[in-house]
C-alpha atoms as a PDB file:
ATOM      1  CA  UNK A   1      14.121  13.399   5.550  1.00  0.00           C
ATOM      2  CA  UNK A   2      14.484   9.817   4.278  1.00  0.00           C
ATOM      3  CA  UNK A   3      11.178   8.652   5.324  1.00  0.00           C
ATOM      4  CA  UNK A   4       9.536  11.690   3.545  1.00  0.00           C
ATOM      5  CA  UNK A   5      11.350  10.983   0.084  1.00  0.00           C
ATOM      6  CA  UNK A   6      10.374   7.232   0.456  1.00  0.00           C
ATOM      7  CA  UNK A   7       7.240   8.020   0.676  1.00  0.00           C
ATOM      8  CA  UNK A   8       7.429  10.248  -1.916  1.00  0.00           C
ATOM      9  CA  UNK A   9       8.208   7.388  -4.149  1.00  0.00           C
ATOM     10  CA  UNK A  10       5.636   4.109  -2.383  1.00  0.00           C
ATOM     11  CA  UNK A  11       3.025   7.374  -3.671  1.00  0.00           C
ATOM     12  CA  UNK A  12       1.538   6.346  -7.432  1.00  0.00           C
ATOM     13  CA  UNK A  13      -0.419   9.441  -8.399  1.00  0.00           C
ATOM     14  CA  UNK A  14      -2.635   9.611 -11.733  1.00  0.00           C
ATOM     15  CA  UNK A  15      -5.199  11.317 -13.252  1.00  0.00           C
ATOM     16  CA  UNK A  16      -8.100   8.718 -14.402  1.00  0.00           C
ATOM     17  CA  UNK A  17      -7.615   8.211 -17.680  1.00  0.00           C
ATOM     18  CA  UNK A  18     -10.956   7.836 -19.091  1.00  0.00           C
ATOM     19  CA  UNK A  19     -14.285   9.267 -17.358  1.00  0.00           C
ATOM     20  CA  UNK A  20     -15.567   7.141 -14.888  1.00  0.00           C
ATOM     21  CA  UNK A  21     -12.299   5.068 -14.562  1.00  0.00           C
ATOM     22  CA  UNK A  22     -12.589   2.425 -11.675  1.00  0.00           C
ATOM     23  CA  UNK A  23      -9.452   3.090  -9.283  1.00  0.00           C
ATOM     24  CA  UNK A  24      -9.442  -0.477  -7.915  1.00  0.00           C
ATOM     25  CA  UNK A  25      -8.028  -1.920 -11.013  1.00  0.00           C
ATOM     26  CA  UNK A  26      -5.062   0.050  -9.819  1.00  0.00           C
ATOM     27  CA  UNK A  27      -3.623  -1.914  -6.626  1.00  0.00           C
ATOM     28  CA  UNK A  28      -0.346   0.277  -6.037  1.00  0.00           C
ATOM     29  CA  UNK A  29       3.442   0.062  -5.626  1.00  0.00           C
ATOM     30  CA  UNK A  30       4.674  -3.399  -4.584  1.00  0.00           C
ATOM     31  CA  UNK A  31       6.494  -2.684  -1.602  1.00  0.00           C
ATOM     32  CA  UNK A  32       2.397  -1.325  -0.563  1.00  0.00           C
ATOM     33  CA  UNK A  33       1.481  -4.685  -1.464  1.00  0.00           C
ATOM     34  CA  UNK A  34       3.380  -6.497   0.564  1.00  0.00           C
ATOM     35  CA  UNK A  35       4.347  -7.130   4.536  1.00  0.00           C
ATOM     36  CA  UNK A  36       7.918  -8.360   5.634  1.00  0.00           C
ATOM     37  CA  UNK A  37       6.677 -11.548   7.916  1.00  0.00           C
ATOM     38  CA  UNK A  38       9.324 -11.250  10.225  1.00  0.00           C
ATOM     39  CA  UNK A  39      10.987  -7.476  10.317  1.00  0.00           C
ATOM     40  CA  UNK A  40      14.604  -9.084  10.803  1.00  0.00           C
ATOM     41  CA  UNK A  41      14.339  -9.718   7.061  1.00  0.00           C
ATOM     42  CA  UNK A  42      13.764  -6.747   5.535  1.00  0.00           C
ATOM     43  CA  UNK A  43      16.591  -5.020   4.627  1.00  0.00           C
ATOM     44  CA  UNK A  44      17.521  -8.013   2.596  1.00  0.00           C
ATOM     45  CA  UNK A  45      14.336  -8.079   0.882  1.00  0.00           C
ATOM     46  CA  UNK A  46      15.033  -4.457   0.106  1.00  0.00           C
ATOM     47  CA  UNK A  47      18.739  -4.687  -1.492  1.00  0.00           C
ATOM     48  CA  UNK A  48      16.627  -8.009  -3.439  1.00  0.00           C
ATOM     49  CA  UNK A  49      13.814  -6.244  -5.114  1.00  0.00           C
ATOM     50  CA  UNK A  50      15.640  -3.343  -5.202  1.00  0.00           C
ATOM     51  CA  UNK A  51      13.376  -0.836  -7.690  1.00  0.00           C
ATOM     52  CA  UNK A  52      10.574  -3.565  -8.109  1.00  0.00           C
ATOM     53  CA  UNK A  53       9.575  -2.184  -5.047  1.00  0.00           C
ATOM     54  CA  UNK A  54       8.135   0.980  -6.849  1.00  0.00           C
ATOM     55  CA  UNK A  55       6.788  -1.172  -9.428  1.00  0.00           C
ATOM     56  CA  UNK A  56       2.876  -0.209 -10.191  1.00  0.00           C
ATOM     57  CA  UNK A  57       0.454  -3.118 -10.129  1.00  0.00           C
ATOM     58  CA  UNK A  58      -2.549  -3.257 -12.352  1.00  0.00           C
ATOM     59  CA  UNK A  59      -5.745  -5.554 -12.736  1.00  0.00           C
ATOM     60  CA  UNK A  60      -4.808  -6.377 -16.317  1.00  0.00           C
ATOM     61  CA  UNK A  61      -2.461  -5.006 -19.140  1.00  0.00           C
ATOM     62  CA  UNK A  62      -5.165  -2.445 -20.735  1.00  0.00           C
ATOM     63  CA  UNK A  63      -5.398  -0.694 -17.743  1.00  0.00           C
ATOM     64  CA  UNK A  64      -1.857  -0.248 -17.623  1.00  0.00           C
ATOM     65  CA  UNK A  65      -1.774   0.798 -21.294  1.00  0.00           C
ATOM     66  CA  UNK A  66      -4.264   3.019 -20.448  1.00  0.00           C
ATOM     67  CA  UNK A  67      -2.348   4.838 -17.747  1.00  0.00           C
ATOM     68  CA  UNK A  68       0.601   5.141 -19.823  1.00  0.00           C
ATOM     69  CA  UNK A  69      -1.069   6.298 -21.961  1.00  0.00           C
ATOM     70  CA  UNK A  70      -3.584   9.043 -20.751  1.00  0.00           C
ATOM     71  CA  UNK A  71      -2.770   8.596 -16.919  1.00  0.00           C
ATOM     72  CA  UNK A  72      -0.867  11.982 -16.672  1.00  0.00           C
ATOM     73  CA  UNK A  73       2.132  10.483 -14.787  1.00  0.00           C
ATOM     74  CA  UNK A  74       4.360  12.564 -12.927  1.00  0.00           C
ATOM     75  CA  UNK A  75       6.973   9.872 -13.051  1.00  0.00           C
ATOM     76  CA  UNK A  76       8.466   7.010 -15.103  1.00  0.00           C
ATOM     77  CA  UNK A  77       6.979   4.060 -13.768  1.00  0.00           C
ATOM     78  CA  UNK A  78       7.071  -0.093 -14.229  1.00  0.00           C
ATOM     79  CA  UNK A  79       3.557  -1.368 -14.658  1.00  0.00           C
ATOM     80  CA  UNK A  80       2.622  -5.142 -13.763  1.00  0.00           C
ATOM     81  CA  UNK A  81      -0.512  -6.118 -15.064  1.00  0.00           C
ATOM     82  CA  UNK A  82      -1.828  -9.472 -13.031  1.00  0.00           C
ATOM     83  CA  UNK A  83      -3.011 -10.945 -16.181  1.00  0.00           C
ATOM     84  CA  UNK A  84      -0.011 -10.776 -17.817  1.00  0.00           C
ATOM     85  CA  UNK A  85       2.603 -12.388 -14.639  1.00  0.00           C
ATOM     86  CA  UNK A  86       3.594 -16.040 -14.598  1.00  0.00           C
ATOM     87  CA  UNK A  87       5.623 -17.742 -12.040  1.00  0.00           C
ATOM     88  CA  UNK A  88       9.040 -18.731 -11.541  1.00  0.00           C
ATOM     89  CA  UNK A  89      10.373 -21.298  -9.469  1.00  0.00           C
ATOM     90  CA  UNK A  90      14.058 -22.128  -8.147  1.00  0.00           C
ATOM     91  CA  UNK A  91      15.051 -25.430  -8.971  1.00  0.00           C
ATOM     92  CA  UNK A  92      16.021 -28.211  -6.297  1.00  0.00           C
ATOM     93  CA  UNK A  93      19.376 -27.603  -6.911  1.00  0.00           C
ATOM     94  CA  UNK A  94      19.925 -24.255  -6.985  1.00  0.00           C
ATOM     95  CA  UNK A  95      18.019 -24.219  -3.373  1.00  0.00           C
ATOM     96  CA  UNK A  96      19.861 -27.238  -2.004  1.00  0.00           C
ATOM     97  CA  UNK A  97      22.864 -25.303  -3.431  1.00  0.00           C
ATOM     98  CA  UNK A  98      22.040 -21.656  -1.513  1.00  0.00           C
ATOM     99  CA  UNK A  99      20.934 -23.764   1.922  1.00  0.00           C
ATOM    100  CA  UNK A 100      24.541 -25.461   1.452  1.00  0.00           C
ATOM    101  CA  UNK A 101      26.350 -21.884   1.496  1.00  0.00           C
ATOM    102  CA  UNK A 102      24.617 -20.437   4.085  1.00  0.00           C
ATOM    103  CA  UNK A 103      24.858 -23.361   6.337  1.00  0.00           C
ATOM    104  CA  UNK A 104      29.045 -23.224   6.114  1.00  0.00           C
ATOM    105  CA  UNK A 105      28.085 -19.417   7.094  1.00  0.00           C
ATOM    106  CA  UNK A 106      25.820 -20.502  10.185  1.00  0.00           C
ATOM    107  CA  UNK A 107      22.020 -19.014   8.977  1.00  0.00           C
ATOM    108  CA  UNK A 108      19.609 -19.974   6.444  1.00  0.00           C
ATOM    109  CA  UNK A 109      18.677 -19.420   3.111  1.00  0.00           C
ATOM    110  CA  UNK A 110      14.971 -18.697   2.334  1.00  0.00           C
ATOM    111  CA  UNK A 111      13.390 -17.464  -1.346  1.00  0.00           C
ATOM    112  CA  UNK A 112      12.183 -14.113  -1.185  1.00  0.00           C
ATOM    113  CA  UNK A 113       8.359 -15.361  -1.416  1.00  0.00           C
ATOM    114  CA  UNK A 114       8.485 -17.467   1.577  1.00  0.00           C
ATOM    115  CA  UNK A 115       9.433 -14.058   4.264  1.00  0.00           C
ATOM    116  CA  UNK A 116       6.411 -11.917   2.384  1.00  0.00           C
ATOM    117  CA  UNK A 117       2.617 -12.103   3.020  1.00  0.00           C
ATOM    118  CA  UNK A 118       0.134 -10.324   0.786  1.00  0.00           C
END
């Protein structure tokens, strides 16, 4: 079924890579990281992120190395390590410009980051 093979890839399984390895420096996949605020919105979200959604979040980069590395992954994954992310922001204009569109189209235009909670 579809649900069963999307869960099949929100699952991030690993073997610890080094005795005694602390599994909370693993968070998980994105899209287990994240609610949809208002449900209406999520199948655009979706087509967004696209395969970010399966992304693997980490505490910090040498964990990830470390799961790459001696993790035992059954599957190609993305890792994110926290430390290692830095922010983006649309510009004025290129907001001003999307709001402009989608008000000749009767809705709204919102960045992805404003319709998520953590």
């Amino acid at each position: 079924t579809l649900s069963a093979q999307l869960e099949g890839r929100l699952a991030f399984n690993y073997s610890d890579p080094v005795r005694g390895f602390d599994r909370s420096k693993v968070k998980g996949t994105v899209a287990k990281l994240i609610s949809v605020k208002q449900p209406k919105h999520s199948t655009a979200l979706e087509v967004v992120a696209g395969g970010r959604l399966y992304q693997v979040v980490v505490d910090e980069a040498i964990t990830g190395k470390a799961l790459l590395a001696k993790g035992k992954l059954k599957r190609r994954v993305t890792i994110i390590p926290l430390d290692k992310i830095q922010s983006r922001r649309v510009t004025d204009s290129t907001a001003e410009h999307a709001s402009s569109i989608a008000q000749k189209m009767g809705t709204t235009a919102n960045t992805a980051i404003e319709l998520v909670g953590f």
